[in-house]
C-alpha atoms as a PDB file:
ATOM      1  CA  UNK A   1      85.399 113.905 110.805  1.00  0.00           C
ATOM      2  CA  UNK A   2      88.660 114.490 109.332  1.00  0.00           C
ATOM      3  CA  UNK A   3      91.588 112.643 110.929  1.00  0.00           C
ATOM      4  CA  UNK A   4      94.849 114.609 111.373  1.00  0.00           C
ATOM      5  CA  UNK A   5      98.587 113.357 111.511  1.00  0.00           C
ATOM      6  CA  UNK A   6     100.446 116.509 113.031  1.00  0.00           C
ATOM      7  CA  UNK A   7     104.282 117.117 113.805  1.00  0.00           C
ATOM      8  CA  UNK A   8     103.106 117.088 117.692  1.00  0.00           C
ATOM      9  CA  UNK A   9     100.775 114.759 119.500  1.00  0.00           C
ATOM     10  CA  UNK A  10      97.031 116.219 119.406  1.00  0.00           C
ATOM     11  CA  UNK A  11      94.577 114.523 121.881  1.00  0.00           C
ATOM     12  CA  UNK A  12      91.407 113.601 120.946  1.00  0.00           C
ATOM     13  CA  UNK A  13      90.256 116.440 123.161  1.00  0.00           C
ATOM     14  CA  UNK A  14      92.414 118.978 121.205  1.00  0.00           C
ATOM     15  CA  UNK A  15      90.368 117.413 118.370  1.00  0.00           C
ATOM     16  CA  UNK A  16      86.988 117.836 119.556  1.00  0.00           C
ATOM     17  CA  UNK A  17      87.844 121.811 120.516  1.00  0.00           C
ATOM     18  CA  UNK A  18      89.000 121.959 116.661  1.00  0.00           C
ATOM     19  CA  UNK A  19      86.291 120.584 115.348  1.00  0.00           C
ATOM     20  CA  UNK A  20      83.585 123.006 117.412  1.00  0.00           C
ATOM     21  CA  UNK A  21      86.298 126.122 116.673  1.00  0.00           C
ATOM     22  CA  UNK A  22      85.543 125.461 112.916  1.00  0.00           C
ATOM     23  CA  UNK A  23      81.924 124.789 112.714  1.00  0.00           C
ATOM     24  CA  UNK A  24      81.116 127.818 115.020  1.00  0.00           C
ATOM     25  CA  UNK A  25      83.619 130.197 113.083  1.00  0.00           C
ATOM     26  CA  UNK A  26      82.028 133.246 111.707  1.00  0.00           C
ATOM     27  CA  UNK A  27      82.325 134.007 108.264  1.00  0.00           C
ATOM     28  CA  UNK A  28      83.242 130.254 107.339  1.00  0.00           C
ATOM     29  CA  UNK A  29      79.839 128.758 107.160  1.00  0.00           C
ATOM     30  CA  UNK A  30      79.627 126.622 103.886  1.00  0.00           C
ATOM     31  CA  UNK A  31      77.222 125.743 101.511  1.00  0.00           C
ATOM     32  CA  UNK A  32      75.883 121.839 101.935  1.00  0.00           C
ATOM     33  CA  UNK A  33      74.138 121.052  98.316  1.00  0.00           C
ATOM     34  CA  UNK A  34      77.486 121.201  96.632  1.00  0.00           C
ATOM     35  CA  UNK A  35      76.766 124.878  94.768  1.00  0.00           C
ATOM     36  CA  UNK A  36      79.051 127.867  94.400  1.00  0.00           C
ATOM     37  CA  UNK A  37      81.476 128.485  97.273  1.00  0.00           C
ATOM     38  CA  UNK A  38      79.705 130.664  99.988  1.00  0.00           C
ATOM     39  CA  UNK A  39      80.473 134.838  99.942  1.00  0.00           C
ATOM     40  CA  UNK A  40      81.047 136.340 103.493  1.00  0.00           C
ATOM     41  CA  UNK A  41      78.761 139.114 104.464  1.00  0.00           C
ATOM     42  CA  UNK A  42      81.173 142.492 103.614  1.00  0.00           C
ATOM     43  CA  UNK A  43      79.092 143.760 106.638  1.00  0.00           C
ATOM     44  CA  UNK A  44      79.617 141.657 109.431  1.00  0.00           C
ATOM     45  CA  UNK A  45      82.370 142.429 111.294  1.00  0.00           C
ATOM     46  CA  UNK A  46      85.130 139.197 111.301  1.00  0.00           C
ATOM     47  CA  UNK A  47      86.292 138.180 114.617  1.00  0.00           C
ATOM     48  CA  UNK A  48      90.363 138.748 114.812  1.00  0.00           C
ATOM     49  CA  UNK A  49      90.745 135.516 116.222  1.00  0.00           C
ATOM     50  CA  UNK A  50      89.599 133.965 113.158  1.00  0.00           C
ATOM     51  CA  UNK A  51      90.489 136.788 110.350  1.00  0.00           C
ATOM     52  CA  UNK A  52      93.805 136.608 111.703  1.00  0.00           C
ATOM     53  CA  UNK A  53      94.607 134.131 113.964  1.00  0.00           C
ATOM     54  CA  UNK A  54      97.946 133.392 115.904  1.00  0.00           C
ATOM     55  CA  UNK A  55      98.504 129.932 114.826  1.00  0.00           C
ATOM     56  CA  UNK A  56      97.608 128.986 111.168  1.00  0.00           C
ATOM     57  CA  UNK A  57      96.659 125.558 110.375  1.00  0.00           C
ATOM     58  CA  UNK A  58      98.642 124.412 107.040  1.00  0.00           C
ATOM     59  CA  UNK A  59      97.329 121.202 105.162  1.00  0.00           C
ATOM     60  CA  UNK A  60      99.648 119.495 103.135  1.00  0.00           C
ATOM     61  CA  UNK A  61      98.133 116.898 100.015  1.00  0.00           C
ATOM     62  CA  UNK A  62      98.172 113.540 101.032  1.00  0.00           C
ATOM     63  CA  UNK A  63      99.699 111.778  98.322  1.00  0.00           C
ATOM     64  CA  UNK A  64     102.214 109.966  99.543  1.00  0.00           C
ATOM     65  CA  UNK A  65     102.879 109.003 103.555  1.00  0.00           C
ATOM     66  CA  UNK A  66     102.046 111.579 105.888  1.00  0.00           C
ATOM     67  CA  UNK A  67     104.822 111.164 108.161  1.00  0.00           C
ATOM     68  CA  UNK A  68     107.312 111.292 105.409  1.00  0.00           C
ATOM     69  CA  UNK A  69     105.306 114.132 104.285  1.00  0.00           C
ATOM     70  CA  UNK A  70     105.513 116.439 107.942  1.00  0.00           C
ATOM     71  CA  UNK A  71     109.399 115.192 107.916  1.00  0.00           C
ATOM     72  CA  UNK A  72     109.855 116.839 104.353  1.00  0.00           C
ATOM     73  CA  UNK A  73     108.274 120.170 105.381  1.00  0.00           C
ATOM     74  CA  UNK A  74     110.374 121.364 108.875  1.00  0.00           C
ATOM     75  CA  UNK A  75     111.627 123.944 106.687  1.00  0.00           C
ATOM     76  CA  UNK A  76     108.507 125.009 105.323  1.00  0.00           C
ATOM     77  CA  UNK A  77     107.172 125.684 108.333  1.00  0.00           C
ATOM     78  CA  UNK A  78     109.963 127.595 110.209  1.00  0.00           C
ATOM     79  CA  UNK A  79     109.964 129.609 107.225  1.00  0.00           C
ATOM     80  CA  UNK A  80     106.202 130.502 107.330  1.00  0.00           C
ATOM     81  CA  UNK A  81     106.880 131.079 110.968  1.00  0.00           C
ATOM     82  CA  UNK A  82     109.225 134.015 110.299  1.00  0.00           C
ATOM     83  CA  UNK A  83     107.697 135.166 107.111  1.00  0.00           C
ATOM     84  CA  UNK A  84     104.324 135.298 108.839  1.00  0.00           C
ATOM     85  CA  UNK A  85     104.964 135.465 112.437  1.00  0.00           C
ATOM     86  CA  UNK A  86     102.436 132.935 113.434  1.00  0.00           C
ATOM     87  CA  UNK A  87     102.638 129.608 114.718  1.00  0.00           C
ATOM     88  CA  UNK A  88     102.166 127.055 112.180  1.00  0.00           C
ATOM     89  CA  UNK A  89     100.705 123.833 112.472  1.00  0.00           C
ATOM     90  CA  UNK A  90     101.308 121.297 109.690  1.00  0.00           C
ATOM     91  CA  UNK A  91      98.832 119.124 108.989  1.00  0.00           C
ATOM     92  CA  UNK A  92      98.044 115.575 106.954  1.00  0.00           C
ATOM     93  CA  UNK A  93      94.833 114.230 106.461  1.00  0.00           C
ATOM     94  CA  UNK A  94      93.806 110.774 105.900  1.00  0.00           C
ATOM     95  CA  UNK A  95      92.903 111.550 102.467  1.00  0.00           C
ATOM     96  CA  UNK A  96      91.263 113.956  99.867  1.00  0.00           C
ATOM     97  CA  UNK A  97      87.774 113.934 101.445  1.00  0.00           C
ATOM     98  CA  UNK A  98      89.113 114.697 105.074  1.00  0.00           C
ATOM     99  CA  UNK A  99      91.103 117.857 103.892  1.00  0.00           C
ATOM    100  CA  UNK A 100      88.113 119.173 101.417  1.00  0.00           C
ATOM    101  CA  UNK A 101      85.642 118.463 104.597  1.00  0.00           C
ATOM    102  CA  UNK A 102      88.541 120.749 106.631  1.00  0.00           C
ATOM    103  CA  UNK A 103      88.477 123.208 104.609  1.00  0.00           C
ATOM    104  CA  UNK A 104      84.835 123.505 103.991  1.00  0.00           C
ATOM    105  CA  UNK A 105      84.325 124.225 107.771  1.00  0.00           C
ATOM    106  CA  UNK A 106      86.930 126.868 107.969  1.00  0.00           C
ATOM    107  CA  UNK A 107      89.403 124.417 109.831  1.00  0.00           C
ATOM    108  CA  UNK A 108      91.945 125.395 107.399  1.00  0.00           C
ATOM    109  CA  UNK A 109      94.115 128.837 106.914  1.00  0.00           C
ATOM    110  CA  UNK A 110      96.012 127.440 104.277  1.00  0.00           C
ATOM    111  CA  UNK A 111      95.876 124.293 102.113  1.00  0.00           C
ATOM    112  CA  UNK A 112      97.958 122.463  99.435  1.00  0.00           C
ATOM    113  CA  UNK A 113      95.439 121.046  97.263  1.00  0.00           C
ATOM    114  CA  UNK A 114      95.490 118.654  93.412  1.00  0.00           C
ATOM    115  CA  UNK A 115      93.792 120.448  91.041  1.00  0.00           C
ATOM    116  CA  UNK A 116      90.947 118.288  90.832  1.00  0.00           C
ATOM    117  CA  UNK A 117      90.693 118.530  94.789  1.00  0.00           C
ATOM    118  CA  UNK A 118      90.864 122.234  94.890  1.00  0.00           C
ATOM    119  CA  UNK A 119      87.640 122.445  92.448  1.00  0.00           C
ATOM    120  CA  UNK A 120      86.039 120.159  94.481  1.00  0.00           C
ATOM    121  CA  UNK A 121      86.555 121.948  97.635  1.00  0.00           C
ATOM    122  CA  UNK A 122      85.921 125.374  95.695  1.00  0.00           C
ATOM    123  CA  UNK A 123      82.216 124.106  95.374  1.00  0.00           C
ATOM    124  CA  UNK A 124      81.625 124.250  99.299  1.00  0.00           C
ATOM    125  CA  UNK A 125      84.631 126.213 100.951  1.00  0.00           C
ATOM    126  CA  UNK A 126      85.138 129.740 101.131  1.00  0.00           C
ATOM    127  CA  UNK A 127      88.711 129.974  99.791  1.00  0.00           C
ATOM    128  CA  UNK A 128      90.477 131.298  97.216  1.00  0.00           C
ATOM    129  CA  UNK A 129      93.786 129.781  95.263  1.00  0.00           C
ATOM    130  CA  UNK A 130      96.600 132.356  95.257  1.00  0.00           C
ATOM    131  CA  UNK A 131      99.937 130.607  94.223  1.00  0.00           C
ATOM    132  CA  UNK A 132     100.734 127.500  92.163  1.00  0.00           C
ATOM    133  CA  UNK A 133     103.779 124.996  92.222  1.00  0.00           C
ATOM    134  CA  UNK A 134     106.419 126.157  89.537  1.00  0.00           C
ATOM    135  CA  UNK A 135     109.088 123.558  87.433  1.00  0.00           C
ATOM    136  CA  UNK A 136     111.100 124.832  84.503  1.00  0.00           C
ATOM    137  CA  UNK A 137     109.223 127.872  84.292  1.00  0.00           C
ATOM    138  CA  UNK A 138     105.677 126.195  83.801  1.00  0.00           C
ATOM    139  CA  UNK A 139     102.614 126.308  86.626  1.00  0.00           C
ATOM    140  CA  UNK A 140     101.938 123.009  84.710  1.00  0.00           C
ATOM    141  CA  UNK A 141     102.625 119.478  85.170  1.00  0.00           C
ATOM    142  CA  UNK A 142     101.621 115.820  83.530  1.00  0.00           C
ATOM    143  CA  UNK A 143     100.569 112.613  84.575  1.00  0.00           C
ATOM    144  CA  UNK A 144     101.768 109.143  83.277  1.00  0.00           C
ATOM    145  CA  UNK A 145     100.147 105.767  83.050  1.00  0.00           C
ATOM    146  CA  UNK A 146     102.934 102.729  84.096  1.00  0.00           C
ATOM    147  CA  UNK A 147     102.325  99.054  83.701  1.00  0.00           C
ATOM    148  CA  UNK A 148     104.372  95.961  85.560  1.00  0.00           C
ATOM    149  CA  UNK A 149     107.176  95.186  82.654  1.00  0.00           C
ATOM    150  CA  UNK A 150     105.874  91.349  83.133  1.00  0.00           C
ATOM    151  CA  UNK A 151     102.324  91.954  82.462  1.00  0.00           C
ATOM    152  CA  UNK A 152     102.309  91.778  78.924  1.00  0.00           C
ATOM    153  CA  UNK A 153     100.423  94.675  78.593  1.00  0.00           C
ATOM    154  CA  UNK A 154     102.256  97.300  75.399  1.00  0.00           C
ATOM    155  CA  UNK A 155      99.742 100.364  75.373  1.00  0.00           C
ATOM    156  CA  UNK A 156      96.714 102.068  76.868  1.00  0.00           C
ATOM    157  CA  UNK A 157      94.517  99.886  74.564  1.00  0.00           C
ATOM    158  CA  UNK A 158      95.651  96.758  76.454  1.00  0.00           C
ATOM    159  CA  UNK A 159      93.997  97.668  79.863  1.00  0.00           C
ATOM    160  CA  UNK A 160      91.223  96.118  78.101  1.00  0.00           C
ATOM    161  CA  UNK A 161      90.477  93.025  80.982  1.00  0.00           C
ATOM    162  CA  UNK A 162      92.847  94.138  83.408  1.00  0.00           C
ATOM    163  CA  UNK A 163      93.116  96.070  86.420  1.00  0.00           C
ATOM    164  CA  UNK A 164      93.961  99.711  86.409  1.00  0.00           C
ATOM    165  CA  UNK A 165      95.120 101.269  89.432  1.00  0.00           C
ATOM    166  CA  UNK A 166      94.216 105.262  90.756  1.00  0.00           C
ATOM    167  CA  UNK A 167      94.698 107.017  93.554  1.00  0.00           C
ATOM    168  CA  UNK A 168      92.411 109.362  95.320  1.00  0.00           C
ATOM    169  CA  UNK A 169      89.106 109.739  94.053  1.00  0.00           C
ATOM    170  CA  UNK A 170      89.649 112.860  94.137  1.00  0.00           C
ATOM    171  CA  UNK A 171      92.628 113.158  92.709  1.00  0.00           C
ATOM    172  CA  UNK A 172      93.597 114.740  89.072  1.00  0.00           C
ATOM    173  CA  UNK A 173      96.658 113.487  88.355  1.00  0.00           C
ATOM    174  CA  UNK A 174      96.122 109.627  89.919  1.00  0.00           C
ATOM    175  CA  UNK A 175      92.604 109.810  88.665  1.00  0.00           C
ATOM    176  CA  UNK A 176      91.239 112.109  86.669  1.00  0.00           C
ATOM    177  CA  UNK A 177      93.849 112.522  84.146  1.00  0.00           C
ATOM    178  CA  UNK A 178      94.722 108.876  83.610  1.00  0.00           C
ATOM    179  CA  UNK A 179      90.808 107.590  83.388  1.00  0.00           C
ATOM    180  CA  UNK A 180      90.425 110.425  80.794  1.00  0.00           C
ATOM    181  CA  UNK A 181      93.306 108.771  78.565  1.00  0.00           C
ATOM    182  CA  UNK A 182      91.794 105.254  78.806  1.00  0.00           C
ATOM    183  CA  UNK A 183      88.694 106.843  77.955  1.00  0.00           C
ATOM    184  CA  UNK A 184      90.639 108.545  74.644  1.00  0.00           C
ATOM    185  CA  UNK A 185      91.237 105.027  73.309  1.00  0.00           C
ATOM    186  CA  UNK A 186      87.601 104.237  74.147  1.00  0.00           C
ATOM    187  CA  UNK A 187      87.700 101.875  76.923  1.00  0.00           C
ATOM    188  CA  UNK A 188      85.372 102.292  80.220  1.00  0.00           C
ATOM    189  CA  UNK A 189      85.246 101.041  83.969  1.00  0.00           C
ATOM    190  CA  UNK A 190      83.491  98.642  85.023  1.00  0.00           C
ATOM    191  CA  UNK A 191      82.586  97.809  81.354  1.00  0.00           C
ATOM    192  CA  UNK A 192      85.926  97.323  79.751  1.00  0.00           C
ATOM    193  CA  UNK A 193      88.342  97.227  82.713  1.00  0.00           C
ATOM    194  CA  UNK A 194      88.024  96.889  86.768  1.00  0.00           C
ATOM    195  CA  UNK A 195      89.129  99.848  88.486  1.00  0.00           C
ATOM    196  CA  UNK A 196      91.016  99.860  92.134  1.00  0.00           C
ATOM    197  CA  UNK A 197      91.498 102.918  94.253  1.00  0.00           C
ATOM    198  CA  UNK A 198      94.489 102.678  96.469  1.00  0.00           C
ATOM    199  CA  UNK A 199      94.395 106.102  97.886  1.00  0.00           C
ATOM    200  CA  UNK A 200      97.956 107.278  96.816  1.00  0.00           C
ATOM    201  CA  UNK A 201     100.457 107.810  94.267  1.00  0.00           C
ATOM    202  CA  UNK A 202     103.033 105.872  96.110  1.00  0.00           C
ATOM    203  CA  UNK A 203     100.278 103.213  96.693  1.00  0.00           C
ATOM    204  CA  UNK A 204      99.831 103.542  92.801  1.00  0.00           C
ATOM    205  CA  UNK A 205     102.959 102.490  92.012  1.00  0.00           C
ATOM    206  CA  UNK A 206     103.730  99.833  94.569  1.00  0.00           C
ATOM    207  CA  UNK A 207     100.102  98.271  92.660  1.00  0.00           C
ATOM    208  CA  UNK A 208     101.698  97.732  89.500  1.00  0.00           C
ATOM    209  CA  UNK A 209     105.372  96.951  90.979  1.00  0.00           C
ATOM    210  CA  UNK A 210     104.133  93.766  93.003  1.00  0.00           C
ATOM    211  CA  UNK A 211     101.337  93.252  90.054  1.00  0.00           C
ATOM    212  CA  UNK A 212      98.536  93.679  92.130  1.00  0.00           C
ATOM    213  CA  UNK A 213      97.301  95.918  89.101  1.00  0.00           C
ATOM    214  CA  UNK A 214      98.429  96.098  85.517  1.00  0.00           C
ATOM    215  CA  UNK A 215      98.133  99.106  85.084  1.00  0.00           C
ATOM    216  CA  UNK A 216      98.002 102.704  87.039  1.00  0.00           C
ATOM    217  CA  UNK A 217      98.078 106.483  86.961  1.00  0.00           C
ATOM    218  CA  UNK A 218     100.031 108.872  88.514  1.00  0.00           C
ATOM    219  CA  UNK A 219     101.352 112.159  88.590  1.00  0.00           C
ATOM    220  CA  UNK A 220     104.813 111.963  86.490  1.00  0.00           C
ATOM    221  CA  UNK A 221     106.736 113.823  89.043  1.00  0.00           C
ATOM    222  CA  UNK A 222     106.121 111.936  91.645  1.00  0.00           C
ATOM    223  CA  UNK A 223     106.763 108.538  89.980  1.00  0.00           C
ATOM    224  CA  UNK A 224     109.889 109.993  89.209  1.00  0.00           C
ATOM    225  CA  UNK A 225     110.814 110.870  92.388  1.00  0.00           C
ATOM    226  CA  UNK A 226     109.818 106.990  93.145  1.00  0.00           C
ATOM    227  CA  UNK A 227     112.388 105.764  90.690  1.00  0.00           C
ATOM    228  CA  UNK A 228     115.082 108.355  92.303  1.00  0.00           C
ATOM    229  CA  UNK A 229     114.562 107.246  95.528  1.00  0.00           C
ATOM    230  CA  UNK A 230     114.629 103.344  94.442  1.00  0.00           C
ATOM    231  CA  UNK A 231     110.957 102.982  95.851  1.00  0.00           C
ATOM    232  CA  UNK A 232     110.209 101.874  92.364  1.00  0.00           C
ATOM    233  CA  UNK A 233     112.157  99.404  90.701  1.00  0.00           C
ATOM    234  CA  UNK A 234     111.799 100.915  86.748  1.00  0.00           C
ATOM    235  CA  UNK A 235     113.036  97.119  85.277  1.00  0.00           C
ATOM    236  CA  UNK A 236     109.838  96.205  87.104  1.00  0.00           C
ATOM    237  CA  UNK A 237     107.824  98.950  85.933  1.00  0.00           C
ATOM    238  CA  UNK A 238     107.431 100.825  82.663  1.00  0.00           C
ATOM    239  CA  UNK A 239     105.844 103.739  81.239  1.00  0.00           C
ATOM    240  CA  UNK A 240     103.109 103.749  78.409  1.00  0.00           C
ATOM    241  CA  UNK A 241     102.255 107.134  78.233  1.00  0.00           C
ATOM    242  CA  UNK A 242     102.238 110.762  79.504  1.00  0.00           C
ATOM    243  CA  UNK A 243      99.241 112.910  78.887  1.00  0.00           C
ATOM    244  CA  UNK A 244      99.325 116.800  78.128  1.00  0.00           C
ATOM    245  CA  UNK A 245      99.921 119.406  80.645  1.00  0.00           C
ATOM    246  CA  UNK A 246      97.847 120.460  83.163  1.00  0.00           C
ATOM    247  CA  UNK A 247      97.258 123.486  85.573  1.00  0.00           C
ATOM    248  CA  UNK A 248      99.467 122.598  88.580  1.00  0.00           C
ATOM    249  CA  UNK A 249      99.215 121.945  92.574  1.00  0.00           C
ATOM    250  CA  UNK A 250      97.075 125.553  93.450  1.00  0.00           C
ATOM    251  CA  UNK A 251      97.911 126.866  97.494  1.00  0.00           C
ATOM    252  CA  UNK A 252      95.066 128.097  98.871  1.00  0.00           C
ATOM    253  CA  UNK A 253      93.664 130.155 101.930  1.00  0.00           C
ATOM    254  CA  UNK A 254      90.524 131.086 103.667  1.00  0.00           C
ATOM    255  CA  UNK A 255      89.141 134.083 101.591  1.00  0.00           C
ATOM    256  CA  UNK A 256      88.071 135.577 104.921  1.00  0.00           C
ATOM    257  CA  UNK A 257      91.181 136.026 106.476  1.00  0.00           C
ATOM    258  CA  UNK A 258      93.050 139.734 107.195  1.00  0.00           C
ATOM    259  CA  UNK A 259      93.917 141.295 103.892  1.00  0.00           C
ATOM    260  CA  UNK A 260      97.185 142.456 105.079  1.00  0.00           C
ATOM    261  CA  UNK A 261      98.013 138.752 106.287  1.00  0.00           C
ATOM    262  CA  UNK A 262      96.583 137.829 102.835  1.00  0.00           C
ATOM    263  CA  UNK A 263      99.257 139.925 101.115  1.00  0.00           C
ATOM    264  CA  UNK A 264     102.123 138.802 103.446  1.00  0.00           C
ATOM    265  CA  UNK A 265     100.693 134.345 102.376  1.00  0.00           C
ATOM    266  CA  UNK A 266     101.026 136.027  98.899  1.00  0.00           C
ATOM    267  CA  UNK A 267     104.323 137.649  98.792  1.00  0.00           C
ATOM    268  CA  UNK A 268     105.772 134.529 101.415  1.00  0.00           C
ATOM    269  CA  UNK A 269     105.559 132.126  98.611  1.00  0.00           C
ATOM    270  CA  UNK A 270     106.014 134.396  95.437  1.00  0.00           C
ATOM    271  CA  UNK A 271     109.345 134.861  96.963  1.00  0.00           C
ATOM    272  CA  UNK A 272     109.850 131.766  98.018  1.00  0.00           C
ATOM    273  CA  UNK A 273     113.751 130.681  97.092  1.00  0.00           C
ATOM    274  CA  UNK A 274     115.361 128.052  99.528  1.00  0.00           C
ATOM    275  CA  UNK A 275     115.937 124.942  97.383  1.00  0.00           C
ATOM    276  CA  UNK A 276     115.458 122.803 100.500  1.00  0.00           C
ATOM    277  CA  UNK A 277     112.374 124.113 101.132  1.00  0.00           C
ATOM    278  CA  UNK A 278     111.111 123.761  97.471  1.00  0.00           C
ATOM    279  CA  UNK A 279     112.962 120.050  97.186  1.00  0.00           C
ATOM    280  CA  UNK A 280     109.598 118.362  99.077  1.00  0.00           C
ATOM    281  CA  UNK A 281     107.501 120.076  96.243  1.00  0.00           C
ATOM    282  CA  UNK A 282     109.794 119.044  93.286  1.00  0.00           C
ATOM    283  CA  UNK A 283     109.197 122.667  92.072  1.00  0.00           C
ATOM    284  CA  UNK A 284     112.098 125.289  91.160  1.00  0.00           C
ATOM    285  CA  UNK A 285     109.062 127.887  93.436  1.00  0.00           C
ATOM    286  CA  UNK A 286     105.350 128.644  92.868  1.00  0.00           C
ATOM    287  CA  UNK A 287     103.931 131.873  91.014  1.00  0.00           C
ATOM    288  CA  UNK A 288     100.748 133.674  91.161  1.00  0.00           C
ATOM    289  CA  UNK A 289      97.683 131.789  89.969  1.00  0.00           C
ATOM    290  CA  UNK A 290      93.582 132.126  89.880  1.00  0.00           C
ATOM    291  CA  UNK A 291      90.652 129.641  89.887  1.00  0.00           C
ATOM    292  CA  UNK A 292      89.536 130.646  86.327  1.00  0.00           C
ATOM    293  CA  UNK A 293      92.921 128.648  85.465  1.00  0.00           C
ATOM    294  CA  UNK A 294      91.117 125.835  86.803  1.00  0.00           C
ATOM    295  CA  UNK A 295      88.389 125.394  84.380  1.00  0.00           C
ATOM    296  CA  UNK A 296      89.736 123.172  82.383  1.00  0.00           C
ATOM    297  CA  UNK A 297      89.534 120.763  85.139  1.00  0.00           C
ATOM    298  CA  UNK A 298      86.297 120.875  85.222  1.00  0.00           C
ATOM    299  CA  UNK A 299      86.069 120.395  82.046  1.00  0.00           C
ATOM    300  CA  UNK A 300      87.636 117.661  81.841  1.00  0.00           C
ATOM    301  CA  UNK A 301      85.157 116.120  84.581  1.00  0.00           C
ATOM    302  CA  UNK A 302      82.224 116.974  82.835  1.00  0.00           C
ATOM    303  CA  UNK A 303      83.976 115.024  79.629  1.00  0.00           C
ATOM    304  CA  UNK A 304      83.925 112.208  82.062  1.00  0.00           C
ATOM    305  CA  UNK A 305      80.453 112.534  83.229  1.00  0.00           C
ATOM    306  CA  UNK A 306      81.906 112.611  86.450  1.00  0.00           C
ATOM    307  CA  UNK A 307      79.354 114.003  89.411  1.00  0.00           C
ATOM    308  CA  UNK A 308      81.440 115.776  91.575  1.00  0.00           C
ATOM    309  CA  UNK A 309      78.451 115.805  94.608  1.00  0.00           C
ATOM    310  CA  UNK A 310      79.563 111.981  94.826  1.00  0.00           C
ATOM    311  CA  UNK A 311      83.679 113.301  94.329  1.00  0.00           C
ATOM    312  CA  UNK A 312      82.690 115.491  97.675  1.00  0.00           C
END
C-alpha cells in the first residue's frame, strides 16, 4: 500500500477509506499482467463522484524530500483551487512504486510523473499525459553523471570497479538515462561495476559528496539546484558528463474524469504564469504534450533489456 506524506495529518483510518474508495471506483479498474493501460466502457455511465469529484488528489514526484516538496507547492495548490474550484490535496509518496500503484487504482486525479515512471504507470493505469514541464522553450531536459573530485575517477570509463549511484528504479533521469551512458562506453552492472539505489536525486548526490559512491546519475536540473542551494559542495563534486535531451516531466490525469474538468486541468497549466509557482518545477511553464512523445523512453529500456513487469 502506498504511503502518503500530505500537507494535513491523515489517520490511518482516512487511509484505509482511501484505499477501498480507489479499488471500488468505477471506471478505474486496471489491468494486473502489466499490458496496455485499461479503456473504460464508453457505455457505462461514470459516477460524478468519481468523474468529477470535489477534492482532487495531486501527486507530486518524489525526488527529493517530501516535506520540502509539499512546502514548495502552497502556491500550486491555491492556484489549482481557484482555477479548478476543487479542493486539492497534495500528495508525496514514499517512492516511484507507491505513486504508480496510486495511480493504477484510480487513487490519483492528477500526477507529476519522470518519464520513465509515467510509461511504467501507462502500462496498468488508465491515464493520459496532457502537459509537460517547459525551460528555455524546450519540453526537454538532460541528465548528468557526477563523481566525488577525490575519487580519482576522470570519465565514464573509470566506473569500471567502483560504485555508481541511481536513484529510483524507476526513475529516467537518476536511472535510466545514466545506466544507458555507462552502457555506451560498454561497461555493465553487476559485471563491471556495483550498482546502489538510494531512492533520490538528492540522495544521489549526497552518495558521491560523502564518497559513499564514486559515481552517480541525476537529473542536471536538479543537481543544479543542489549546487544553488549549497546542498552540494561542487569542489567536492564534479561533473563527467551530460547525456542528450530527453522528453520532460509529463502531468497526468485519470482519463475517466469529466471532459469539461479535463479541459479546465488542460487550460490551468497551459496558462500557467506565476514564477513562484513554476520556481519548485525549475521550468519557465509546461506546454501541451502526448504519450507517443514518450516512446523513446521505451526505447531506450528495451536498449537496456530492461523488464519493466519487475520496474512495476
Amino acid at each position: 500500500m502506498a504511503i502518503t506524506i500530505q500537507k494535513k495529518l491523515i489517520t490511518s483510518v482516512a487511509l484505509a477509506v482511501l484505499a477501498v474508495a480507489g479499488c471500488g471506483a468505477p471506471n478505474n479498474k486496471t489491468a494486473t499482467n502489466g499490458s496496455a493501460s485499461p479503456t473504460a466502457n464508453p457505455t457505462t455511465a461514470v459516477d460524478p463522484s468519481v468523474s468529477d469529484p470535489k477534492t482532487l488528489k495531486v501527486a507530486l514526484l518524489p525526488d527529493e524530500n517530501a516535506s520540502t516538496i509539499i512546502k514548495n507547492n502552497q502556491g500550486l495548490e491555491k492556484y489549482l483551487e481557484e482555477k479548478l474550484g476543487k479542493n486539492i490535496d497534495l500528495v508525496v509518496t514514499t517512492d516511484y512504486s507507491s505513486m504508480i500503484e496510486a495511480a493504477s487504482s484510480g487513487r490519483l486525479e492528477l500526477a507529476y510523473f519522470g518519464p520513465l515512471s509515467y510509461v511504467l504507470a501507462k502500462t496498468k493505469s488508465n491515464i493520459e499525459p496532457f502537459a509537460a514541464l517547459k525551460k528555455d522553450g524546450a519540453t526537454t531536459y538532460k541528465s548528468v553523471i557526477i563523481a566525488n573530485t577525490n575519487s580519482g575517477v576522470n570519465s565514464i570509463e573509470e566506473a569500471a570497479g567502483k560504485t555508481v549511484a541511481f536513484g529510483d528504479q524507476a526513475s529516467t533521469s537518476s536511472h535510466l538515462i545514466p545506466k544507458s551512458m555507462i552502457a555506451d562506453k560498454g561497461l555493465q552492472p553487476k559485471k563491471d561495476y556495483q550498482e546502489a539505489f538510494v531512492g533520490s536525486h538528492d540522495a544521489v548526490a549526497l552518495a558521491v559528496q560523502n564518497n559513499n559512491a564514486q559515481i552517480g546519475g541525476l537529473s542536471k536540473p536538479i543537481f543544479e539546484s543542489l549546487v544553488e542551494r549549497k546542498v552540494i559542495d561542487n569542489n567536492k563534486v564534479k561533473v563527467l558528463a551530460e547525456s542528450k535531451p530527453f522528453p520532460q516531466y509529463p502531468w497526468t490525469m485519470r482519463s475517466d474524469l469529466n471532459p469539461e474538468l479535463k479541459e479546465k486541468i488542460r487550460s490551468a497549466f497551459v496558462e500557467m504564469k506565476d514564477k513562484n509557482i513554476l520556481e519548485p518545477f525549475k521550468a519557465d511553464g509546461f506546454d501541451a504534450i502526448t504519450d507517443k512523445d514518450y516512446d523513446v523512453v521505451r526505447d531506450l529500456g528495451k536498449t537496456l533489456n530492461l523488464d519493466f513487469a519487475k520496474l512495476n
